[in-house]
Protein backbone atom coordinates (compact mmCIF):
# COMPACT_ATOMS: atom_id res chain seq x y z
CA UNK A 1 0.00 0.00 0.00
CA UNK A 2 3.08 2.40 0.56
CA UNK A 3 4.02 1.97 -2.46
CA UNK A 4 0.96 2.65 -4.19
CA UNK A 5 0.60 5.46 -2.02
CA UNK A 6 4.54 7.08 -3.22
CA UNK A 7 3.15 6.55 -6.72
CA UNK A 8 0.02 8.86 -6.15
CA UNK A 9 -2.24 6.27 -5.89
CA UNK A 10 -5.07 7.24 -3.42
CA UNK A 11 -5.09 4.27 -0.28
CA UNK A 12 -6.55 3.72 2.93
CA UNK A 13 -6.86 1.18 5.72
CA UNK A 14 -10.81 -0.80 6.64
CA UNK A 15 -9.84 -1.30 10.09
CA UNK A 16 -12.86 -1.72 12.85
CA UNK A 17 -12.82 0.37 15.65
CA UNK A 18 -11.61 -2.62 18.22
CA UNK A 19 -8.25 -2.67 16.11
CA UNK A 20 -7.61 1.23 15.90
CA UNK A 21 -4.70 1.14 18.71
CA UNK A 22 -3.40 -1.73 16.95
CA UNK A 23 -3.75 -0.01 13.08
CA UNK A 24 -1.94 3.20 14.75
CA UNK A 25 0.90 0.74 16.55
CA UNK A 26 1.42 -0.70 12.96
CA UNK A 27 1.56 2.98 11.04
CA UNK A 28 4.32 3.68 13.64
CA UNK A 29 6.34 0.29 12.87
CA UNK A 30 6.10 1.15 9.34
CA UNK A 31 6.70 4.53 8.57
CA UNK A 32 2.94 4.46 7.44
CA UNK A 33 1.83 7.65 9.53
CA UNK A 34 0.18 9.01 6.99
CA UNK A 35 -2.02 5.76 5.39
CA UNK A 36 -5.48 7.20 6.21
CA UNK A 37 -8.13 4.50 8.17
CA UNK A 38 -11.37 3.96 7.54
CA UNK A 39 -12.94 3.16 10.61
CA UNK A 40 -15.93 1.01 11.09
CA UNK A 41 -17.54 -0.72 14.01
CA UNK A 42 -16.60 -3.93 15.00
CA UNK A 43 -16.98 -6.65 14.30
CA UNK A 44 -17.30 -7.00 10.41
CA UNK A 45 -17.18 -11.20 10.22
CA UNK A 46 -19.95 -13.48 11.30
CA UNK A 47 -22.67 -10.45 11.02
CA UNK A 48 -25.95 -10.53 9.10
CA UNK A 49 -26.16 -8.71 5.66
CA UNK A 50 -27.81 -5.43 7.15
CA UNK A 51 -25.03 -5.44 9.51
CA UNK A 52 -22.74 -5.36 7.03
CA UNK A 53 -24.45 -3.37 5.29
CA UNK A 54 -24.60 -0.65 7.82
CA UNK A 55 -20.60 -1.39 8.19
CA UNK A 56 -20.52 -0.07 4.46
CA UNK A 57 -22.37 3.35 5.36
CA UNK A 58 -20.04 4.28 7.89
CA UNK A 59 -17.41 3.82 5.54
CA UNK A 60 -18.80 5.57 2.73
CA UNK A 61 -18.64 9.45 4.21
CA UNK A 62 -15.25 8.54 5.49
CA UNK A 63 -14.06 7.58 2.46
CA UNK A 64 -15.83 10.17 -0.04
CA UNK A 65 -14.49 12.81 2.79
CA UNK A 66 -11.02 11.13 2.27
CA UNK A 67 -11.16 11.71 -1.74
CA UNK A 68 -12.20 14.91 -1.87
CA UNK A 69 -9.43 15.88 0.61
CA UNK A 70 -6.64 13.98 -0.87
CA UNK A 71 -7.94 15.91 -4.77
CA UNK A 72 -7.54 19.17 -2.98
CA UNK A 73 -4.58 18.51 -1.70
């Protein structure tokens, strides 16, 4: 994904929000500060369609928010 990322290739992180310390312990490790997360509630596996369904419309702002910033940018 970094590398993606160097080539100007918009990318972000799904991570649910019981994994959030862990995503940000990870960013650190890497040198990935600046990989952007999507954050949705947990958990996303095992969960009826609506579920995951609602899973998708928290992500959807975060990630339209995410485009238009990175375009701007």
């Amino acid at each position: 994904m970094l590398e993606l990322q160097g080539r100007g290739v918009q990318v972000a992180l799904l991570c649910s929000d019981a994994f959030v310390p862990l995503a940000h312990s990870l960013q650190k490790l890497s040198g990935a500060n600046r990989l952007p997360l999507i954050i949705i509630q947990h958990p996303l596996g095992g969960i009826e369609r609506a579920a995951v369904r609602a899973r998708a419309d928290q992500a959807l702002p975060q990630l339209i928010t995410l485009l238009q910033t990175r375009q701007h940018a």
